[in-house]
Protein backbone atom coordinates (compact mmCIF):
# COMPACT_ATOMS: atom_id res chain seq x y z
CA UNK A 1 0.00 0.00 0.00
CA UNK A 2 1.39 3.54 -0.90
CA UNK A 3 1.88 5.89 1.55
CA UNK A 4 2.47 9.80 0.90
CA UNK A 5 -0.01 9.91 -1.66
CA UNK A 6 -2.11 13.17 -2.81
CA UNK A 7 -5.85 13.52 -1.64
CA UNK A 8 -7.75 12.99 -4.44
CA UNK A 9 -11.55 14.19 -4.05
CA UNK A 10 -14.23 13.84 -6.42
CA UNK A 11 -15.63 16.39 -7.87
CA UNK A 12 -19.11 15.93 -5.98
CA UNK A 13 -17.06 14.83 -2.75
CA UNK A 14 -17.83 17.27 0.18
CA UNK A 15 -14.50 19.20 1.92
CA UNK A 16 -14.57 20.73 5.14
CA UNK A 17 -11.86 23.53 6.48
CA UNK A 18 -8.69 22.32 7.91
CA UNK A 19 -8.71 24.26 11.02
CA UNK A 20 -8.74 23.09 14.52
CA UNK A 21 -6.39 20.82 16.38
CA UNK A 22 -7.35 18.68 19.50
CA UNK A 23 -5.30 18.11 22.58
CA UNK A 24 -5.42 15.57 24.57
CA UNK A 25 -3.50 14.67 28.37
CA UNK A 26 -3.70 10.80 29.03
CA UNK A 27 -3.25 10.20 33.31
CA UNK A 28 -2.06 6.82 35.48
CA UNK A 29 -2.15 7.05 38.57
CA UNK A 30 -3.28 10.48 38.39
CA UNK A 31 -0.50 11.47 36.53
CA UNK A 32 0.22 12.53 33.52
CA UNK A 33 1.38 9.51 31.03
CA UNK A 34 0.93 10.23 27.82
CA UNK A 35 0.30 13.82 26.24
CA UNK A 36 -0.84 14.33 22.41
CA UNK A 37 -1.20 17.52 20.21
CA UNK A 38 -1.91 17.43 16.77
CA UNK A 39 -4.52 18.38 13.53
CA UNK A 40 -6.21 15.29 11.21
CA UNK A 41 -7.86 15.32 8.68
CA UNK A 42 -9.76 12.36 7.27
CA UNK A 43 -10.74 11.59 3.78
CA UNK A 44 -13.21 7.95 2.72
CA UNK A 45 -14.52 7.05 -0.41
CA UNK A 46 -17.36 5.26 -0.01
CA UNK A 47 -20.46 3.97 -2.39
CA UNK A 48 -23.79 5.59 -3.07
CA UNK A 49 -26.40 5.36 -5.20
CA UNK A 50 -26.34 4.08 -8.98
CA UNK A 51 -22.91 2.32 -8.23
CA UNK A 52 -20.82 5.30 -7.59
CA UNK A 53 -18.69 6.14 -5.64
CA UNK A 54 -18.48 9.46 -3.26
CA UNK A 55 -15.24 10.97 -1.02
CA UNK A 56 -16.08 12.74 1.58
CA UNK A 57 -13.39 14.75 3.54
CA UNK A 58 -13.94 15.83 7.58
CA UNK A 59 -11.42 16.81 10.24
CA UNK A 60 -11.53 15.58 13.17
CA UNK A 61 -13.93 17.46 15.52
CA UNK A 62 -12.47 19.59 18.33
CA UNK A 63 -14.69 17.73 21.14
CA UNK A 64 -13.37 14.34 19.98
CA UNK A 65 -12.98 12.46 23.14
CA UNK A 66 -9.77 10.65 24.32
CA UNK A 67 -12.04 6.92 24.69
CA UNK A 68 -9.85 4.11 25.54
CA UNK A 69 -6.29 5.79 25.68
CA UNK A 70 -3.78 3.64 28.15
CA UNK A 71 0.02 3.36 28.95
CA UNK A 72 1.50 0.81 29.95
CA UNK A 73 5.26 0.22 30.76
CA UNK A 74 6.55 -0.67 27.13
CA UNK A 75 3.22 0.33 24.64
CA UNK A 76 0.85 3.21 25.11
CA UNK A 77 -2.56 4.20 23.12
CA UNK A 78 -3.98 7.17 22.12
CA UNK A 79 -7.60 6.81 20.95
CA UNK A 80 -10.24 9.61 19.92
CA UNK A 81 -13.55 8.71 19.63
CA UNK A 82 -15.89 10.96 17.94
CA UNK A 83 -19.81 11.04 16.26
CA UNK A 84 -21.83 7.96 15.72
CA UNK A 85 -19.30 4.64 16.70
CA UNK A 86 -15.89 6.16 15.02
CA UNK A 87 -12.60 6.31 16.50
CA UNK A 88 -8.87 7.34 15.04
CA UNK A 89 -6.32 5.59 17.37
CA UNK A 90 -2.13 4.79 16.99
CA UNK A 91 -0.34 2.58 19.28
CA UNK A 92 3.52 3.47 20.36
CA UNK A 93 5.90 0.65 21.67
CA UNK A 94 9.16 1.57 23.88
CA UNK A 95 12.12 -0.43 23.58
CA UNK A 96 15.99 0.64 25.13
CA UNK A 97 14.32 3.95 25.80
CA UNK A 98 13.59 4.62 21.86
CA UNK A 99 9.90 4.98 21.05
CA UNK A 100 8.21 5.24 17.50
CA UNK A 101 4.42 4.64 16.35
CA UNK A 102 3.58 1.50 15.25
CA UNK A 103 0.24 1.45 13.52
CA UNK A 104 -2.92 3.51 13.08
CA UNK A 105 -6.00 2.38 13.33
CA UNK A 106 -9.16 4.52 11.47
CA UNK A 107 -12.72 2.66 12.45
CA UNK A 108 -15.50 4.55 10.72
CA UNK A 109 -19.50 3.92 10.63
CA UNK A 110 -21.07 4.03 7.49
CA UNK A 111 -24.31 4.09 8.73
CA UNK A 112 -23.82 7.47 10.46
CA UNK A 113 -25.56 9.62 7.48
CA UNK A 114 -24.35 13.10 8.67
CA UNK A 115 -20.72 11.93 7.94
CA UNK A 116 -21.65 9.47 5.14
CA UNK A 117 -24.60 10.87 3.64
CA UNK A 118 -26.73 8.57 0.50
CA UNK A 119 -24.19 5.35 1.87
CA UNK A 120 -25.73 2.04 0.37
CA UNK A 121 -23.64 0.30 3.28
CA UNK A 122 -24.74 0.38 7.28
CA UNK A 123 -20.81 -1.19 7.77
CA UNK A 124 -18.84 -0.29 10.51
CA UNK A 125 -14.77 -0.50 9.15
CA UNK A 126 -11.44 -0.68 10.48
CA UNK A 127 -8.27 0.52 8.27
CA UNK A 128 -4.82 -0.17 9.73
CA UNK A 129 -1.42 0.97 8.72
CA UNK A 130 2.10 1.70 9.77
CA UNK A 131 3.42 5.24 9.69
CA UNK A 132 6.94 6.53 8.62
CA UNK A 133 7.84 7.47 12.00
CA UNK A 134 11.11 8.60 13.71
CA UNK A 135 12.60 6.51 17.08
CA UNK A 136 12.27 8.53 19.74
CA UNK A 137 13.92 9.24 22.43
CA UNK A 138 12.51 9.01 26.41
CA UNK A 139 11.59 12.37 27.79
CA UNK A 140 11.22 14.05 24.36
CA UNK A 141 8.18 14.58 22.30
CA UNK A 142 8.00 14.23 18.65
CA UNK A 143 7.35 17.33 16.78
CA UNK A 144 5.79 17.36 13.08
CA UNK A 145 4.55 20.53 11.80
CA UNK A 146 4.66 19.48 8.31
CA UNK A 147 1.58 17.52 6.62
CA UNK A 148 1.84 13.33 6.10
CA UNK A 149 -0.41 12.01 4.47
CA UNK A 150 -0.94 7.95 5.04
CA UNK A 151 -2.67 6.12 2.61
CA UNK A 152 -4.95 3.03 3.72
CA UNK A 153 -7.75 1.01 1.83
CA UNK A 154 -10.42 4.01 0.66
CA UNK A 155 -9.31 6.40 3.35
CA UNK A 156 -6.31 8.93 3.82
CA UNK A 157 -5.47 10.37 6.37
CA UNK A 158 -3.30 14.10 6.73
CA UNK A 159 -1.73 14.70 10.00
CA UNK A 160 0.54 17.75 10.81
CA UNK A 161 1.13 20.26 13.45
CA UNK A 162 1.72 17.24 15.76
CA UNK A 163 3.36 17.45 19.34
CA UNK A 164 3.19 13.82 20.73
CA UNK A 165 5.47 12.62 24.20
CA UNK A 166 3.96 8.84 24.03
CA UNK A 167 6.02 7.77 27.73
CA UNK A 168 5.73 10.45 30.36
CA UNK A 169 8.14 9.46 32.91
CA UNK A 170 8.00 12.13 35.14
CA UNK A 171 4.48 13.84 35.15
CA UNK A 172 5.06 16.40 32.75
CA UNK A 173 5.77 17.35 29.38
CA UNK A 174 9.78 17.28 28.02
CA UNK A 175 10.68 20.54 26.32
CA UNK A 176 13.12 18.46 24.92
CA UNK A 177 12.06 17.87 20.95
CA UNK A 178 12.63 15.29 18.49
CA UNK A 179 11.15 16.66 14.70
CA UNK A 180 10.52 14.79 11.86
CA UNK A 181 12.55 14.52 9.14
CA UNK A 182 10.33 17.07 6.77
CA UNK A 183 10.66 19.88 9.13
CA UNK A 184 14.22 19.96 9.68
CA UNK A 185 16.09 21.79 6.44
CA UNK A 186 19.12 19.97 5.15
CA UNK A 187 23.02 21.52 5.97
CA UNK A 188 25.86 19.70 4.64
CA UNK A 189 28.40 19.58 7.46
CA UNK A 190 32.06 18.78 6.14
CA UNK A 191 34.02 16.10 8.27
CA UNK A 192 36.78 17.65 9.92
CA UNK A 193 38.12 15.43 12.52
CA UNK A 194 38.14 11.56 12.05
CA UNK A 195 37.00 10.28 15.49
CA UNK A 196 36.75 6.34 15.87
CA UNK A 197 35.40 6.36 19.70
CA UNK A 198 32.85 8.30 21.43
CA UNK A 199 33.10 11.07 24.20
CA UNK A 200 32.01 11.73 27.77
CA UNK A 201 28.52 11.28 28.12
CA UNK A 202 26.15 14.45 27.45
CA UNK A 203 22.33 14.23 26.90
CA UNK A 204 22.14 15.58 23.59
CA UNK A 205 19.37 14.21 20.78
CA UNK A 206 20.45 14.71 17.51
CA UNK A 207 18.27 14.69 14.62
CA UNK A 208 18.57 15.24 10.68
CA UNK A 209 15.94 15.48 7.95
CA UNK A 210 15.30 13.57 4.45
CA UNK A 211 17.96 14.56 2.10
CA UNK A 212 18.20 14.59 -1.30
CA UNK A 213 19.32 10.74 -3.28
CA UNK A 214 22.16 8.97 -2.10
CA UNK A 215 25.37 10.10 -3.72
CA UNK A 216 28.93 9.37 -2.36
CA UNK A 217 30.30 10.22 0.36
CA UNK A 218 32.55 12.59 1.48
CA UNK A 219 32.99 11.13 4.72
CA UNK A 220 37.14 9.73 5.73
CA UNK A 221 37.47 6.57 5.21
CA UNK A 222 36.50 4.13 7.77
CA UNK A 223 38.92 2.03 9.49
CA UNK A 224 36.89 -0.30 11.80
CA UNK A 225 37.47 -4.26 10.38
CA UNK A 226 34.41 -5.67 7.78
CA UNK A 227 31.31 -6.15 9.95
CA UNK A 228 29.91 -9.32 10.31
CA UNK A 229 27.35 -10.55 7.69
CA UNK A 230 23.99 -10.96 9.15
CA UNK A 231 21.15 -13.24 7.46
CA UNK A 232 17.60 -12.37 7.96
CA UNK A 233 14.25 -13.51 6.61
CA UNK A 234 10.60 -12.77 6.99
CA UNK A 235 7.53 -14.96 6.60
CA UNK A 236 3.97 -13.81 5.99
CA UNK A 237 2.94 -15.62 9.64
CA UNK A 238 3.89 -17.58 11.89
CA UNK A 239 3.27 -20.70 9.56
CA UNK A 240 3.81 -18.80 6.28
CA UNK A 241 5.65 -18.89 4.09
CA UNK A 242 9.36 -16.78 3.57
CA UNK A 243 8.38 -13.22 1.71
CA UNK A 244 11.48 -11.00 2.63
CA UNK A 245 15.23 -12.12 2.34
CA UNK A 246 18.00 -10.08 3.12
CA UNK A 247 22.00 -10.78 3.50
CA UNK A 248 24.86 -7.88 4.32
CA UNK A 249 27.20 -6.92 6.74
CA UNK A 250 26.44 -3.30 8.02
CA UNK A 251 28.72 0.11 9.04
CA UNK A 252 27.09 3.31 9.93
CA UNK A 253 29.39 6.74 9.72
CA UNK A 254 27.90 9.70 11.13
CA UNK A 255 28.49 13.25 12.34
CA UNK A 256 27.11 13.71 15.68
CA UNK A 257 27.93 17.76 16.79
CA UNK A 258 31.68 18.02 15.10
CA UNK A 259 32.55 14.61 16.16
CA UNK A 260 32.67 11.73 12.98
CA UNK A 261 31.66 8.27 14.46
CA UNK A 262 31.43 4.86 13.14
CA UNK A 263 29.61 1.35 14.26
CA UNK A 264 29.81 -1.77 12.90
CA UNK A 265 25.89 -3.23 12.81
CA UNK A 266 26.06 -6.84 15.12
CA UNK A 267 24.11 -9.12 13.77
CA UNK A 268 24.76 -11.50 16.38
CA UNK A 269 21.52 -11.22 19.15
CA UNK A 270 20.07 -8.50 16.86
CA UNK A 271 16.06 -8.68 16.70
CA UNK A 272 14.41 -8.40 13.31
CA UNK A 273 10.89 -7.88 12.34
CA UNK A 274 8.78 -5.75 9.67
CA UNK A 275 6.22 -6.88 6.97
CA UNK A 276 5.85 -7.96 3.75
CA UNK A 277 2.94 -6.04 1.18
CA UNK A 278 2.04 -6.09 -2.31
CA UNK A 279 3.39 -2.90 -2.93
CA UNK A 280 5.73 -2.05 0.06
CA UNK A 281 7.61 -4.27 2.14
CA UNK A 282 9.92 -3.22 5.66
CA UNK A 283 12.17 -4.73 7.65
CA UNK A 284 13.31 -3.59 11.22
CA UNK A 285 16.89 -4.78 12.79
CA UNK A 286 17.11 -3.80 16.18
CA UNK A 287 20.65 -4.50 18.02
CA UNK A 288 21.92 -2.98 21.59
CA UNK A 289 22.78 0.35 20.12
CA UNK A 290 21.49 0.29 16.44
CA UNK A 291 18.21 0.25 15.01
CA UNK A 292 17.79 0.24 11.21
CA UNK A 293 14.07 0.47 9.79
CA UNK A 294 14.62 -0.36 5.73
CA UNK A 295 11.27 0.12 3.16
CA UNK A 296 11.30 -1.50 0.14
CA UNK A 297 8.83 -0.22 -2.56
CA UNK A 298 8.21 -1.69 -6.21
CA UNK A 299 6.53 -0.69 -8.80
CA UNK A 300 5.10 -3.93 -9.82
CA UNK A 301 8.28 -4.09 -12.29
CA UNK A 302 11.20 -2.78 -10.40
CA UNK A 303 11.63 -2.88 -6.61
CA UNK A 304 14.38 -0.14 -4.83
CA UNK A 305 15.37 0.45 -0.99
CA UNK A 306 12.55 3.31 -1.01
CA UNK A 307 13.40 4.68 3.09
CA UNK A 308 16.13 3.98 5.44
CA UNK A 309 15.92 5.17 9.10
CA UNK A 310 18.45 4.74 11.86
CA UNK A 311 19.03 5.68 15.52
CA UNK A 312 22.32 4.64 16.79
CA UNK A 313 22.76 5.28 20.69
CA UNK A 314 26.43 6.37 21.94
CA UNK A 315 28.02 7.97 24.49
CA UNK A 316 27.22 11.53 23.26
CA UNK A 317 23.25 10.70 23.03
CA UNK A 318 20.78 9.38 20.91
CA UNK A 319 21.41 10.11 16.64
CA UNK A 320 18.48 10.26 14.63
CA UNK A 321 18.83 9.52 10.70
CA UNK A 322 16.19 9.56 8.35
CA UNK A 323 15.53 9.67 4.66
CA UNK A 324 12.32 8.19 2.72
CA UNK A 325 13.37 9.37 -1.00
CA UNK A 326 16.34 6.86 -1.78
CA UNK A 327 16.50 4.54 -4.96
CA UNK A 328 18.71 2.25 -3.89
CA UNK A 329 19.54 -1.40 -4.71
CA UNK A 330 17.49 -1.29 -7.47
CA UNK A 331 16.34 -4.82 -9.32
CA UNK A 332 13.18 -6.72 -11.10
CA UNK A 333 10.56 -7.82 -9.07
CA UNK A 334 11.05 -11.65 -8.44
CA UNK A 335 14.31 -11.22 -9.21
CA UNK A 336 16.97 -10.44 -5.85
CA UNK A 337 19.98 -7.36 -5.54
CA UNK A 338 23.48 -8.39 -5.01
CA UNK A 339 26.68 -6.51 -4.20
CA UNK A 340 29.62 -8.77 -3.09
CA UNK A 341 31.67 -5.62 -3.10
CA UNK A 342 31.39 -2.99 -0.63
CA UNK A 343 29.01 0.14 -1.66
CA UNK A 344 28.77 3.09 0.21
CA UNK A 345 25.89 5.80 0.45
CA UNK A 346 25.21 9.32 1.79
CA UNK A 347 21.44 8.79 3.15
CA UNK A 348 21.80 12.43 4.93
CA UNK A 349 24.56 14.87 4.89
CA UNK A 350 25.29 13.45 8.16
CA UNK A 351 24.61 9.37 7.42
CA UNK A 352 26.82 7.27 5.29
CA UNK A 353 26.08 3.71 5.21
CA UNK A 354 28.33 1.12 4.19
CA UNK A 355 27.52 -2.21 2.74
CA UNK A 356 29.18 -5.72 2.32
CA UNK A 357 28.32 -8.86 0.53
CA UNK A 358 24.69 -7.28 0.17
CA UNK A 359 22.31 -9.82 -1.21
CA UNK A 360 18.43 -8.37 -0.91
CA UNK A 361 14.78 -9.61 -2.15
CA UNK A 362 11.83 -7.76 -0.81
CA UNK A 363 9.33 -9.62 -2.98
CA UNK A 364 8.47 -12.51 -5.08
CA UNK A 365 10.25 -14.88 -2.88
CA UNK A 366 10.16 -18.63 -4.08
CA UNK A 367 10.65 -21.56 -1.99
CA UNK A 368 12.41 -19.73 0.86
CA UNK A 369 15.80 -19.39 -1.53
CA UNK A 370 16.81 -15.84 -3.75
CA UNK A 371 16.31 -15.60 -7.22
CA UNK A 372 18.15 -15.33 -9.46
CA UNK A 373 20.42 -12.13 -8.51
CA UNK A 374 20.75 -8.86 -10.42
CA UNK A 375 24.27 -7.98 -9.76
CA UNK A 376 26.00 -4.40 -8.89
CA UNK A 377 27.88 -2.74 -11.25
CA UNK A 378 31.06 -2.89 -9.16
CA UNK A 379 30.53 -7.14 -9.10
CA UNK A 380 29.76 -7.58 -13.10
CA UNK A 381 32.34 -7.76 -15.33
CA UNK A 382 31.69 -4.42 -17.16
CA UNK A 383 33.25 -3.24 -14.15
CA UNK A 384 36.76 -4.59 -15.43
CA UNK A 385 36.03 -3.08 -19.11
CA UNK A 386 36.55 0.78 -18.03
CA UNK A 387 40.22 0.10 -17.45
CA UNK A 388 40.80 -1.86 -19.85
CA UNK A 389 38.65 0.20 -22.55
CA UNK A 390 40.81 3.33 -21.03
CA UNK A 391 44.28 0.93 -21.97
CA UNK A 392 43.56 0.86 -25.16
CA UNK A 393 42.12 3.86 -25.71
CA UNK A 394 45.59 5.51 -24.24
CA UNK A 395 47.35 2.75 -26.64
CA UNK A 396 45.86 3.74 -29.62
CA UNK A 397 46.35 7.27 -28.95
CA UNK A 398 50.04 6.63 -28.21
CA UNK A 399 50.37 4.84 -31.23
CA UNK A 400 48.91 7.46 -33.55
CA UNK A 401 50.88 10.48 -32.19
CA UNK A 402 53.79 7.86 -32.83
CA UNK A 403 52.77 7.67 -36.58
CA UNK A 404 52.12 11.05 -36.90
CA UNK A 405 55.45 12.09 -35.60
CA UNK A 406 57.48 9.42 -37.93
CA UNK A 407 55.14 10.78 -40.84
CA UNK A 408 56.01 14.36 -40.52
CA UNK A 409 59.80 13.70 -39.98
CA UNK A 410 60.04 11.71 -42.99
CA UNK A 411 58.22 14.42 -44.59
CA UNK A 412 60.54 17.07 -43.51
CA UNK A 413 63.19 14.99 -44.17
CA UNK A 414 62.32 14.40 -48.03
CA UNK A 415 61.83 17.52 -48.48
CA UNK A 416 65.43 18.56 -47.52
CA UNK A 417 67.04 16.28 -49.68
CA UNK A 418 64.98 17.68 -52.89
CA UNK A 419 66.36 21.32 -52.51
């Protein structure tokens, strides 16, 4: 399912203003747990008479009510409940003190006729997806002024101006901020000191925003040994069957203040999960410091790494990485990516990623084995042709200054004789 799509309303579809935003404090115990801040707007396409089909676009009202909202120790919920039987909810999950959204959940009543007016259905429907979402640290709230818009089955929803702390720990709201990757503008920050260990300790959160496609990198060269090659596969359940392959040994290089770091990504005791659609596919590695969030989209002929995030936790705080406009590791769908070689890409002006004996397949997976592999450029044998069509090319050109030269001084020399 695409995500980040434009609203498209019918021409008959009724639109309502974009204009108020809904707050909303969450208590345990009495205190507060979970605090919330944001504007939505919500778009359905529904039928009505004579077969068609009618959009109809509403925000969500200002006296919305905050329903069955909870936190617990490691998840949290906010729910809104609103009109006849509808409700907009997202759950968060907390893991190593990093937080992030995990899916939304739209449930809408089709018999309620001063939402859905002329509906030939009485239904009441659920929509769930997963948002492109930052990690977050503890004690800081994610801040999103910019508009998302997440695309489900007949619905989209637009969210921005969002303020969201999903774990209070202490009562009240941080004043510490985490923003999304829209809202912060891109600065390319040259390397200037190649640091392969972190500092003292200091409670800083570093974030960057979506930068333009990977290019190379003008980071120093790394000089921690060839990470470890981790192998990790998804199924479609429990029982299902494998729909998401992926081999590669992992560095990170980053500038965190004016300090370059590097990590090696440990495969060994790392956690993996994600999910495998017909259109988009993810995959989550979470180890003790790193977590890497990789989206895969296709385009039915041609898949391509589509959005990387990371959030790598050191001794200097918590670095947040993010991009979602990469085409990367591009190759035909049922067919799987492969770099032996290692490949290295700027995802931000502060995130280089490096890659070793990368072997990918995000879809179209066969009888739990890759396909056939599409490979690099740097691993096919064109690869060995530049140099060697450069040789020659320098040969030939050696060759015919050569003739040239013996040409003219025969020329000259002829001519000397005959005076």
């Amino acid at each position: 399912m695409s995500r980040h799509a434009a609203l498209v309303l019918l021409a008959f579809g009724l639109v309502f203003q974009m204009s108020h935003g809904i707050e909303v404090n969450v208590t345990k115990d009495n205190k507060l747990c979970l605090y919330a801040n944001l504007m939505l707007n919500l778009s359905v396409s529904y039928e009505v008479a004579a077969n068609k089909s009618q959009t109809i676009e509403f925000e969500l009202p200002a006296d919305a009510k905050p329903g069955d909202s909870k936190c617990e120790d490691a998840s949290s919920t906010l729910m809104l409940k609103f009109g006849e039987g509808h409700s907009w909810s997202v759950n968060f999950t907390l893991k190593d003190k990093v937080y992030q959204a995990d899916v939304i959940t739209f449930t809408y009543n089709l018999n309620d006729s001063t939402v859905f007016p002329n509906s030939q259905s009485n239904e009441t429907l659920t929509v769930t997806e997963k948002p492109h979402t930052a990690h977050v640290p503890m004690d800081t709230c994610f801040s999103c002024k910019s508009k998302e818009v997440i695309e489900a089955d007949k619905v989209n929803m637009t969210l921005w101006d969002v303020l969201i702390q999903a774990f209070v720990t202490n009562g009240s709201k941080s004043e510490n901020i985490t923003s999304c990757a829209a809202d912060v503008p891109t600065t390319q920050v040259p390397p200037t000191t190649h640091v392969t260990s972190t500092t003292t300790a200091a409670p800083v959160t570093n974030t960057t925003s979506t930068a333009p496609p990977a290019t190379t990198t003008p980071m120093p060269t790394p000089t921690l040994p060839t990470p470890t090659i981790g192998k990790y596969s998804l199924k479609t359940d429990e029982n299902g069957t494998t729909c998401l392959l992926a081999n590669f040994g992992l560095r990170i290089a980053f500038m965190q203040g004016k300090k370059y770091q590097e990590m090696n990504f440990e495969p060994n005791g790392t956690q993996f999960s994600g999910f495998c659609g017909a259109n988009s596919s993810e995959l989550v590695l979470v180890s003790d410091d790193i977590t890497i969030k990789l989206t895969f989209a296709n385009d039915t002929k041609k898949f391509r790494l589509h959005a990387l995030n990371v959030t790598a936790k050191t001794n200097s705080g918590v670095f947040v990485a993010a991009n979602t406009n990469l085409s990367l590791w591009e190759a035909s769908v049922g067919s799987s990516y492969m770099c032996n070689k290692e490949q290295n890409h700027t995802i931000t002006s502060l995130l280089t990623i490096y890659t070793f004996n990368l072997q990918v397949q995000p879809f179209g997976v066969t009888k739990d084995v890759f396909s056939t592999a599409e490979e690099c450029f740097l691993d096919s044998d064109l690869s060995f042709l530049v140099p060697i069509a450069v040789g020659v090319a320098l040969s030939f050109l050696i060759i015919l200054v050569l003739i040239s030269y013996l040409i003219g001084r025969r020329k000259s020399r002829t001519g000397y004789q005959s005076v």
